[in-house]
Protein backbone atom coordinates (compact mmCIF):
# COMPACT_ATOMS: atom_id res chain seq x y z
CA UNK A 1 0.00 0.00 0.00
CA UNK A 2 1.13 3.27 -0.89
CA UNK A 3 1.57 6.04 1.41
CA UNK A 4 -1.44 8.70 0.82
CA UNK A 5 -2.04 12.16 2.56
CA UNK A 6 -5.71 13.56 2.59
CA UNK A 7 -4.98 17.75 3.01
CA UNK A 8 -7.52 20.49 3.78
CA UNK A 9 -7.90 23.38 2.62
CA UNK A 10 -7.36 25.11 6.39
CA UNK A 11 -3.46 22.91 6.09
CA UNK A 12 -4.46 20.11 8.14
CA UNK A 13 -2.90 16.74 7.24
CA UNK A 14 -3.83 13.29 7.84
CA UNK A 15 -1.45 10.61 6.07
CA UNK A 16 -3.00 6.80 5.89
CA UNK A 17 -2.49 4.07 3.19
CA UNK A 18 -4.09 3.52 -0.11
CA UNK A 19 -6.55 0.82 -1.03
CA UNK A 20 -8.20 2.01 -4.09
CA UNK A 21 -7.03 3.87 -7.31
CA UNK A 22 -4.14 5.59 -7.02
CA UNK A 23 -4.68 8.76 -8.27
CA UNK A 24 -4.75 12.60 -7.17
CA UNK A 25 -8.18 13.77 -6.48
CA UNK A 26 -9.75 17.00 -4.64
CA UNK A 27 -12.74 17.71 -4.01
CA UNK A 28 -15.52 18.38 -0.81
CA UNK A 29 -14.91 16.46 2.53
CA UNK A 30 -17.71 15.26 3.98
CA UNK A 31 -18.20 12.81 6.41
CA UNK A 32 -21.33 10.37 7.03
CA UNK A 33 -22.10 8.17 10.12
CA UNK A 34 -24.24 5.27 8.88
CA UNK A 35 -23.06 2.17 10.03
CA UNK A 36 -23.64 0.18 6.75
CA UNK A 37 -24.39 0.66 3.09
CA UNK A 38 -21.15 2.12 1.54
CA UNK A 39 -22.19 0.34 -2.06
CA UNK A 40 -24.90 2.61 -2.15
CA UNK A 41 -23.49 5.86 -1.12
CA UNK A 42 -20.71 5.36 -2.94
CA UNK A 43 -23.04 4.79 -6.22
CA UNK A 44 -25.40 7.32 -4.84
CA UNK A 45 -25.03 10.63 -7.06
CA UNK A 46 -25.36 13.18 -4.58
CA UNK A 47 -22.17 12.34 -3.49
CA UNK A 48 -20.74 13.84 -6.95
CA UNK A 49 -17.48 16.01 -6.44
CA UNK A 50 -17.08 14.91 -3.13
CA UNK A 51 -14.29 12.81 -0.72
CA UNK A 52 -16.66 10.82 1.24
CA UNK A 53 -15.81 9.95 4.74
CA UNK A 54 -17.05 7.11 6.72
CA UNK A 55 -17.44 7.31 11.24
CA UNK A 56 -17.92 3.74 11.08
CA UNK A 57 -14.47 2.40 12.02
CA UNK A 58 -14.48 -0.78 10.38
CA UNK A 59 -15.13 -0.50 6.61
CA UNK A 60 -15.47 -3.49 3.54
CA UNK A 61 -16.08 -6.80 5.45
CA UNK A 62 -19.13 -7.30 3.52
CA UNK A 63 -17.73 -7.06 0.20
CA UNK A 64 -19.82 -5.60 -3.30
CA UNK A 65 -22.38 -7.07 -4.71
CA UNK A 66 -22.85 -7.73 -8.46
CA UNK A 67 -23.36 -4.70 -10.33
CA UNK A 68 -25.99 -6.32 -12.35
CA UNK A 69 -28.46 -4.49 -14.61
CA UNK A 70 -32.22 -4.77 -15.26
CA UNK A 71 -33.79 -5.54 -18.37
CA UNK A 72 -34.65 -1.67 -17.98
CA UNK A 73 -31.68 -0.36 -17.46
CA UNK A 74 -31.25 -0.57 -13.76
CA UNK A 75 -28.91 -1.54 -11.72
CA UNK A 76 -29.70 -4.35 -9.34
CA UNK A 77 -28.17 -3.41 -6.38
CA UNK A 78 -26.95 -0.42 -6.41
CA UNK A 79 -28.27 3.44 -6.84
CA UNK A 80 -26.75 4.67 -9.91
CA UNK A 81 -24.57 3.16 -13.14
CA UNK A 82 -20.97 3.55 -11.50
CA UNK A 83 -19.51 5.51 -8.18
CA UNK A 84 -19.90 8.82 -8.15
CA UNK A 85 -18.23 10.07 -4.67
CA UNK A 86 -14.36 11.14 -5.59
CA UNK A 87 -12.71 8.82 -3.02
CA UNK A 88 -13.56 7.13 0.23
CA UNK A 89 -11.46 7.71 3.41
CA UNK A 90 -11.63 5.11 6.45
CA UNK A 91 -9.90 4.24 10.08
CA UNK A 92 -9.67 0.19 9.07
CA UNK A 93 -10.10 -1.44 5.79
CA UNK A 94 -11.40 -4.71 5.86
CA UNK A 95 -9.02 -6.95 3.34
CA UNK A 96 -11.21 -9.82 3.95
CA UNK A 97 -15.03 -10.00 3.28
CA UNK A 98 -18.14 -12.52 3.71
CA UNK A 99 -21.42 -12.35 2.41
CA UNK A 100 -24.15 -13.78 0.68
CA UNK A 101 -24.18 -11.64 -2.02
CA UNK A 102 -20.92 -10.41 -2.36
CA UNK A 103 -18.68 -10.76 -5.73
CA UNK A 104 -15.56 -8.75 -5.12
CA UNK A 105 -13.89 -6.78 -2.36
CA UNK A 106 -15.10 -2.82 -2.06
CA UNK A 107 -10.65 -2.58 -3.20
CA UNK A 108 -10.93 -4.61 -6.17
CA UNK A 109 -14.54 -2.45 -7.37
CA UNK A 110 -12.23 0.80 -6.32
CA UNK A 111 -9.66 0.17 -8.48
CA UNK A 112 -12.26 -0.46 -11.42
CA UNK A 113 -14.03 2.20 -11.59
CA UNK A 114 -10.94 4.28 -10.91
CA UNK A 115 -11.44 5.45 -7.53
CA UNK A 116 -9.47 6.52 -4.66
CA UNK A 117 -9.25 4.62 -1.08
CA UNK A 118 -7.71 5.74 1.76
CA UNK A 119 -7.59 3.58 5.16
CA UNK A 120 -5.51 4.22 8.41
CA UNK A 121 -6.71 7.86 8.86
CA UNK A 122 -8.05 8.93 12.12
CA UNK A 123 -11.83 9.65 10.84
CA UNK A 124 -12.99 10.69 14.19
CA UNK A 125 -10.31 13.52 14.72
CA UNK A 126 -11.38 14.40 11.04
CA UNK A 127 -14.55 14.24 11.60
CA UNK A 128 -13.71 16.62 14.70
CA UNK A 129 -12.15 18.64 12.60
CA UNK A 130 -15.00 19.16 9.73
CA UNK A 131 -17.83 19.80 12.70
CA UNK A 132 -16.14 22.60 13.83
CA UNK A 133 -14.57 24.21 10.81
CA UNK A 134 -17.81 22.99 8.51
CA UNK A 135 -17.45 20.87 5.83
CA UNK A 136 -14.35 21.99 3.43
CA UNK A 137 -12.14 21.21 0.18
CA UNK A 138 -9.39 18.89 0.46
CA UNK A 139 -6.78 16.94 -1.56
CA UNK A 140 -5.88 13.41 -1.96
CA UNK A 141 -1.90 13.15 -2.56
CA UNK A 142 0.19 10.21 -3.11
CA UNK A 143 3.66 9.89 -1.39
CA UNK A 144 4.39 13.78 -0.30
CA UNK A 145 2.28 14.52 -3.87
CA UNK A 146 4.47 18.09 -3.40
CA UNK A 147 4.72 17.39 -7.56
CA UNK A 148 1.09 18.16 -7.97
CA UNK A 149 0.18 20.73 -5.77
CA UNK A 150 3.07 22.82 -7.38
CA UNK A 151 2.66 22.36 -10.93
CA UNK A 152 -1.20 22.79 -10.57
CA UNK A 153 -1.84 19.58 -11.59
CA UNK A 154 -4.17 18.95 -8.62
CA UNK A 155 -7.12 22.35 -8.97
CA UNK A 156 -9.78 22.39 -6.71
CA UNK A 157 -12.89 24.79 -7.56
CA UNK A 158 -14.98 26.25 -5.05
CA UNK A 159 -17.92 23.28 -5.05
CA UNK A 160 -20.72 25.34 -4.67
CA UNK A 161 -20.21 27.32 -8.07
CA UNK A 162 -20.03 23.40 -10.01
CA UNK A 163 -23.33 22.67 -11.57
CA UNK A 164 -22.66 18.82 -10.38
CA UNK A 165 -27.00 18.15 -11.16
CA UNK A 166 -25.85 18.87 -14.99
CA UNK A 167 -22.88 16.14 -14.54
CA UNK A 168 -25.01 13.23 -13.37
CA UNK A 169 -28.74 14.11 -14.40
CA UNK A 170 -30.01 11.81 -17.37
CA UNK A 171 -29.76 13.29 -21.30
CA UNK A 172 -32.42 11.58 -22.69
CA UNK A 173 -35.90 11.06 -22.11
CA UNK A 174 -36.19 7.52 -20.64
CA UNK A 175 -39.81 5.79 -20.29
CA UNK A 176 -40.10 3.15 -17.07
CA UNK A 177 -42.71 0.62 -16.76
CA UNK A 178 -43.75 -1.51 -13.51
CA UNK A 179 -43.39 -4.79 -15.68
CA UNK A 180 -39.92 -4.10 -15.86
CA UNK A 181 -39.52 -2.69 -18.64
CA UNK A 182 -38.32 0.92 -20.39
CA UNK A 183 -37.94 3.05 -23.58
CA UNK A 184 -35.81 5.92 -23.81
CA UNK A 185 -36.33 9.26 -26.72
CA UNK A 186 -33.77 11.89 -28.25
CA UNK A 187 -34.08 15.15 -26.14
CA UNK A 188 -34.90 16.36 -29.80
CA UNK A 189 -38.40 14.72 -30.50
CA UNK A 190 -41.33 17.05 -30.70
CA UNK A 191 -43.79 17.13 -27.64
CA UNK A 192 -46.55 15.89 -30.28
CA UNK A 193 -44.57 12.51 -31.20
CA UNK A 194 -43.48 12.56 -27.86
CA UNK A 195 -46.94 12.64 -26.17
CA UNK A 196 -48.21 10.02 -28.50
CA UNK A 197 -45.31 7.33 -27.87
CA UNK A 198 -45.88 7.86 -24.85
CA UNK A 199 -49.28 6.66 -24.72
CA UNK A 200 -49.40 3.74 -26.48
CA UNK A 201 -47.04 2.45 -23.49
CA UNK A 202 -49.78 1.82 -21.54
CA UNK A 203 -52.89 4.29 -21.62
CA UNK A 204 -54.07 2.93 -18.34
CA UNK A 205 -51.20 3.51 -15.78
CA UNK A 206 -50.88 6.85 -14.04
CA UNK A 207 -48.22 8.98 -15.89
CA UNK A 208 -45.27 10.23 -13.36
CA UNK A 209 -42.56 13.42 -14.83
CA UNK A 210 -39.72 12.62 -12.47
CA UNK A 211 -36.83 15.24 -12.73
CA UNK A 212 -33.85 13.99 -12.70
CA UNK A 213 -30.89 16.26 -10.75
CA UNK A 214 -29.00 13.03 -9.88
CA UNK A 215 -31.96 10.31 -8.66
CA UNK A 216 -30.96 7.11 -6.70
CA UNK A 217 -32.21 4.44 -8.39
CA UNK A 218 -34.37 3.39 -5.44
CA UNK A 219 -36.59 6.24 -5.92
CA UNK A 220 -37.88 4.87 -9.20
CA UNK A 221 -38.06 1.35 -7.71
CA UNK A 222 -40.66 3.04 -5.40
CA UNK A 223 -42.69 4.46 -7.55
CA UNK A 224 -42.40 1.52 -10.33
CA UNK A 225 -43.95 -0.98 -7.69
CA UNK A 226 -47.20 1.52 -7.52
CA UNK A 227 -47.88 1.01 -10.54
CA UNK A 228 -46.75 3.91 -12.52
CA UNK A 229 -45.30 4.77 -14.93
CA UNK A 230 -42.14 7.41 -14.95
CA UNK A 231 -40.77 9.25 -17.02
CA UNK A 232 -37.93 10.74 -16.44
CA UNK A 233 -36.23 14.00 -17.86
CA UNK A 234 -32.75 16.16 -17.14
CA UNK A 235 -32.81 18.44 -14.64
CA UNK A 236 -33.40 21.49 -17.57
CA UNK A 237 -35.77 19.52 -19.68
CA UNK A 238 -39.35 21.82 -20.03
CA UNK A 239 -41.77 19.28 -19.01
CA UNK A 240 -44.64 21.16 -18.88
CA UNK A 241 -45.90 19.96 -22.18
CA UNK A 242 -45.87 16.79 -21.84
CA UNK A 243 -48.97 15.13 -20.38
CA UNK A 244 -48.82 13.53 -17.02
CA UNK A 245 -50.63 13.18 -13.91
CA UNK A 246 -47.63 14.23 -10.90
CA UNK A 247 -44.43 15.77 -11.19
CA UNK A 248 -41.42 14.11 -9.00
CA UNK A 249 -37.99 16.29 -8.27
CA UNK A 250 -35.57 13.94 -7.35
CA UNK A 251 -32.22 14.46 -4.85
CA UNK A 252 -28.85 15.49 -6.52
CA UNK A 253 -25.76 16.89 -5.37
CA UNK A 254 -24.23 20.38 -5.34
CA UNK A 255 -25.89 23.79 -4.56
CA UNK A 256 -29.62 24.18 -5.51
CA UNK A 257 -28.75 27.97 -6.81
CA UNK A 258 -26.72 26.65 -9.60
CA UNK A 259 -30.61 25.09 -11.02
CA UNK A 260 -32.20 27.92 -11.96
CA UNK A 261 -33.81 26.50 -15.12
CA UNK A 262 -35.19 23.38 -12.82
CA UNK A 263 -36.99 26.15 -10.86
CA UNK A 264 -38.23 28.03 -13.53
CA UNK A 265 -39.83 24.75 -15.01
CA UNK A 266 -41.30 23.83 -11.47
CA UNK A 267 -42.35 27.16 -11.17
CA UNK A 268 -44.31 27.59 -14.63
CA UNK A 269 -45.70 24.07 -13.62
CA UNK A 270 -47.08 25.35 -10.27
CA UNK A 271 -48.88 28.34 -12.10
CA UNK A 272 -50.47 25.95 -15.18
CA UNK A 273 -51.53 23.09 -13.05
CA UNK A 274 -52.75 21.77 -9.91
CA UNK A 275 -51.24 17.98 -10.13
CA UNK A 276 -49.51 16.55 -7.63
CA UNK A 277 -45.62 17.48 -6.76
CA UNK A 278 -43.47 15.49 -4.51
CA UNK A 279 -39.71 16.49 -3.81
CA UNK A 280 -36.69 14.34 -2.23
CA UNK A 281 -33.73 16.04 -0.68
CA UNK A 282 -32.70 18.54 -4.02
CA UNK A 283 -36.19 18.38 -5.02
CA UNK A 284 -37.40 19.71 -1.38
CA UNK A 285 -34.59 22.36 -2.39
CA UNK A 286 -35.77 23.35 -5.47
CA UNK A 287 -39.50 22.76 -4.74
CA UNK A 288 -39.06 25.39 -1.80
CA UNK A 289 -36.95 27.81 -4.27
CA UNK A 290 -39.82 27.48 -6.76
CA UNK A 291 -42.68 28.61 -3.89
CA UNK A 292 -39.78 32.19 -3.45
CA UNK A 293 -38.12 30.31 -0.28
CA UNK A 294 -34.11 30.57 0.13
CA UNK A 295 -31.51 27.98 0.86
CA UNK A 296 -28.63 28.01 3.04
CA UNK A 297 -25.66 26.00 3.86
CA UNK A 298 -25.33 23.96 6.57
CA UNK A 299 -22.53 24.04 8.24
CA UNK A 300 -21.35 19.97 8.46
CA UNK A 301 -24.73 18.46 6.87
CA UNK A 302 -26.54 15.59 7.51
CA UNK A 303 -25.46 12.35 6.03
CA UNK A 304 -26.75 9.24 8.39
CA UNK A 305 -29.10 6.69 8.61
CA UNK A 306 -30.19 7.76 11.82
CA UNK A 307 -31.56 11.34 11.86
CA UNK A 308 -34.39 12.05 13.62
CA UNK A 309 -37.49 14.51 12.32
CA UNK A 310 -40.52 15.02 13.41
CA UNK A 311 -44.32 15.62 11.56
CA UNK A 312 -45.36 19.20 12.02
CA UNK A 313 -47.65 19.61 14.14
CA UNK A 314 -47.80 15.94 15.38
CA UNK A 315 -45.86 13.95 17.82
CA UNK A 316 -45.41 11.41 15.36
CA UNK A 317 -41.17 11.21 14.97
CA UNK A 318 -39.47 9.15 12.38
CA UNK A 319 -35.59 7.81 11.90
CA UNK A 320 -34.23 8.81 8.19
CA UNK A 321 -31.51 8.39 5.61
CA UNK A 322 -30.18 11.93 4.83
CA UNK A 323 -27.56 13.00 2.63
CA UNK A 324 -27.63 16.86 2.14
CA UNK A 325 -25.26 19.63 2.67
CA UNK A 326 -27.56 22.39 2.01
CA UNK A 327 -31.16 23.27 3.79
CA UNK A 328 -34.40 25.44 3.10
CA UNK A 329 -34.72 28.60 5.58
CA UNK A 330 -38.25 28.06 7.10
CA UNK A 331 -38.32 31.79 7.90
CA UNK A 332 -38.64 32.51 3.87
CA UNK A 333 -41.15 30.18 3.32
CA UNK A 334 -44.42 31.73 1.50
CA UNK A 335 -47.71 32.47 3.29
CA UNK A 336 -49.26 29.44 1.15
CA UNK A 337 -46.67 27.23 2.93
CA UNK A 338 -45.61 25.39 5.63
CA UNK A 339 -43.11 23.42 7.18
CA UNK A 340 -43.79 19.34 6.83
CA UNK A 341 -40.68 17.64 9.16
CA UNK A 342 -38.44 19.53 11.26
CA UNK A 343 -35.33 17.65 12.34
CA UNK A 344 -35.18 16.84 15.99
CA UNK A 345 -31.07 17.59 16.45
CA UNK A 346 -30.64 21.24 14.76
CA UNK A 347 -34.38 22.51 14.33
CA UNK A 348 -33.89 22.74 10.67
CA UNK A 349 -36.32 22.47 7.77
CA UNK A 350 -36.92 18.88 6.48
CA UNK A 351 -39.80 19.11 4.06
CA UNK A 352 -42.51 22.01 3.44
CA UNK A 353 -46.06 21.49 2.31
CA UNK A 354 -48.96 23.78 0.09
CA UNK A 355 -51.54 24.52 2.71
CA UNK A 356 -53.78 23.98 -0.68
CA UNK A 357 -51.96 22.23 -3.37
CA UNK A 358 -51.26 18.65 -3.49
CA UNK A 359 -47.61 19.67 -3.40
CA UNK A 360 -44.80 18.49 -0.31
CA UNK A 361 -41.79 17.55 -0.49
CA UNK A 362 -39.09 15.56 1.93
CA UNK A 363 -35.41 16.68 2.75
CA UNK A 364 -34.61 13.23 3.94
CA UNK A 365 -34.81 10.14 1.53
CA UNK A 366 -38.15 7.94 1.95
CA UNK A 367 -36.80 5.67 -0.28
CA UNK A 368 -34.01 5.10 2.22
CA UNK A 369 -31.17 2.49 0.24
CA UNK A 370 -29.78 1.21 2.30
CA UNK A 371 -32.18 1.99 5.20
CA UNK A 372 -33.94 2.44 6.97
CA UNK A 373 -37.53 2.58 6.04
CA UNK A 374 -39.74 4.06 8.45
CA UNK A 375 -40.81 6.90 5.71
CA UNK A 376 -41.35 5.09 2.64
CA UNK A 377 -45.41 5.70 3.31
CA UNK A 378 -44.74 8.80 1.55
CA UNK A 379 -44.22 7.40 -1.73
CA UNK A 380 -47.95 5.83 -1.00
CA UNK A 381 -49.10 9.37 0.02
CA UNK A 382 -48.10 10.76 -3.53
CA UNK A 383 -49.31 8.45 -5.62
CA UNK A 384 -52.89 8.38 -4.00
CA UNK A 385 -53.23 11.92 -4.89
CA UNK A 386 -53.00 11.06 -9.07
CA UNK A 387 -55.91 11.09 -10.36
C-alpha cells in the first residue's frame, strides 16, 4: 500500500495508506455516520465532487455485490450506473469479506471504476475537525504529492459554483414501466410525437414526470412498484408539455442555486396546473426555491441513517436516511406554505407542504437504500393523490 495524505484546505494533514485507485483527487470532505451501506453511497449521485468519509471504524467486510443491470436499465443493487463520490477515506479497511451476495472486495470495485481509497486515517479527529470548521475542500496526494500541488496539476474549484446536477442528471428522455420494462427518446423529438409514444405504453397507468438532478435508483423502484409509470427528464428539460398526472424532483448533489432552469420549469408548472408534486432532498430544495423560499448552507450536513425529524404539528417522529449539505430557511417560506418535518437535532427544515396544493416535499430520503424505512409511506401518500 502506498503512502497517501488527505490535506484540507485550512493545512491540516492526515497521512493513511491507499486501497483504491491511485490517483490525485480534490474535491468536498464530507463525512457520514451510517453504520452500513457504503455500495450505495458510494453509487449514490449526490455524493458527486465529493471525498466521502465514513465514522464507522471498520469499513469493507461485507464485500460488493454484483453490479448487475435490469432488463430496464437498472442496476440491481446499487443506486446509480458507476460511483460517483471522488474517493472514500476510512480508520480500518477490511481486506477480507463474507457475504451472501458479495462478488468482489469494495478494493478490487475501487480500483475499477478508478477510484481513490484511503484507510488508516483517524476519521474521528477528522470528523472533529470538519464539525467545527464545517465541511471543506481537500486533496488526496500520493507519497508527499508536493509534484502536484506545485505544478497545478491537482485544482480544486470552489464546489458550490459546479453545476454537479448537470454532470449526473439523465440526457435523454427515458420511459419506465412496472413490468420491468423501459424506452428511452432523443431530447430532440417534438412534444406531439413525444406525447403520442408515450401513450401507447400503456394508456391505463398513471403517468409520473420525475426530474432527474441526480436520482438514486431506489426512488424509481418506489414508484415503479405503484404502478406507474415514470418518465424521467434532465434536470433542464421543459416538461410542462408533456402530459402527465404528478411531477417528482428527485435528490442530486451540489448547490440548488446553480438550477435555476429546474426552478423556472417547477415554477411555470405550479402556475399551469394543480397535479400533484413530490420532492426528495434537491427536489425539497428546489420545490421550496420554486414557492420564493431561500436555501442556506449547513454548516457539516446531515449524512446518516439515523436522523431524527418530526411531523409538524404531530408527535409522530421518524428515523431517516439523509444526505444533504444544504437546507431550506423556514423563515422565507411563503404564506401558502408550511413546514412538513423539522429535524429533531438542529431545528432545521426537512420538508414544506402547500396549505392547498397537493404539493410536499421531503429533505430526507423515503426511499431510504440502504435503510432504513420508516418513511417510505410517503411514496404511498403521492401516488394516492394522481388522479
Amino acid at each position: 500500500m502506498r503512502n497517501v495524505t488527505l490535506i484540507l484546505n485550512d493545512g491540516s494533514r492526515f497521512h493513511g495508506k491507499s486501497f483504491g485507485y491511485e490517483k490525485p483527487v480534490a474535491g468536498e470532505v464530507v463525512f457520514n455516520t451510517a453504520m452500513t451501506g457504503y455500495p450505495e453511497s458510494l453509487t449514490d449521485p449526490s455524493y458527486a465532487g465529493q471525498l466521502m468519509t465514513l465514522t464507522y471504524p471498520l469499513v469493507g467486510n461485507y464485500g460488493v455485490p454484483p453490479f448487475t443491470v435490469e432488463p430496464n436499465g437498472l442496476a440491481t443493487f446499487m443506486e446509480s450506473e458507476k460511483i460517483h463520490a471522488e474517493a472514500i477515506i476510512v480508520s480500518d479497511y477490511s481486506e477480507e469479506y463474507s457475504h451472501w451476495n458479495a462478488v468482489e472486495s469494495l478494493a478490487d470495485w475501487l480500483k475499477r471504476e478508478q477510484v481513490p481509497g484511503i484507510t488508516g486515517i483517524d476519521t474521528r479527529e477528522l470528523t472533529k475537525v470538519l464539525r467545527e470548521h464545517g465541511v471543506m475542500m481537500g486533496r488526496i496526494v500520493f507519497d508527499n504529492g508536493q509534484w502536484e500541488i506545485d505544478n497545478g496539476k491537482l485544482t480544486m474549484d470552489n464546489y458550490a459554483t459546479v453545476n454537479y446536477v448537470d454532470r449526473v442528471s439523465c440526457k435523454e428522455i427515458i420511459s419506465y414501466l412496472p413490468d420491468g420494462t423501459s424506452r428511452s427518446f432523443p431530447l430532440t423529438t417534438p412534444i406531439a410525437q413525444l406525447n403520442c409514444q408515450l401513450s401507447t405504453f400503456n394508456f391505463q397507468l398513471k403517468k409520473v414526470v420525475l426530474v432527474d438532478c441526480g436520482v438514486k435508483t431506489n426512488i424509481i423502484r418506489c414508484l415503479l412498484k405503484r404502478d406507474v409509470e415514470v418518465i424521467r427528464v434532465p434536470w433542464d428539460y421543459d416538461f410542462n408539455e408533456l402530459e402527465f398526472d404528478g411531477l417528482f424532483i428527485s435528490n442530486g448533489p451540489g448547490d440548488p442555486d446553480t438550477c435555476d432552469a429546474a426552478v423556472q420549469n417547477i415554477r411555470k408548472a405550479m402556475q399551469n396546473t394543480k397535479l400533484p408534486i413530490f420532492g426528495i432532498c434537491m427536489g425539497n430544495q428546489l420545490l421550496s426555491k420554486a414557492g420564493g423560499a431561500r436555501i442556506y448552507k449547513l454548516k457539516y450536513g446531515h449524512r446518516s441513517h439515523n436522523q431524527p425529524v418530526r411531523m409538524v404539528g404531530t408527535e409522530r417522529c421518524f428515523i431517516t436516511s439523509q444526505n444533504h449539505g444544504y437546507a431550506v430557511d423556514n423563515n422565507t417560506l411563503g404564506a401558502d406554505w408550511e413546514p412538513l418535518f423539522i429535524n429533531m437535532n438542529d431545528g432545521s427544515n426537512e420538508g414544506i407542504r402547500h396549505k392547498t396544493n397537493p404539493w410536499f416535499s421531503a429533505q430526507f430520503h423515503p426511499e431510504a437504500a440502504s435503510g432504513p424505512t420508516d418513511t417510505e409511506f410517503l411514496f404511498d401518500e403521492f401516488v394516492n393523490l394522481l388522479k
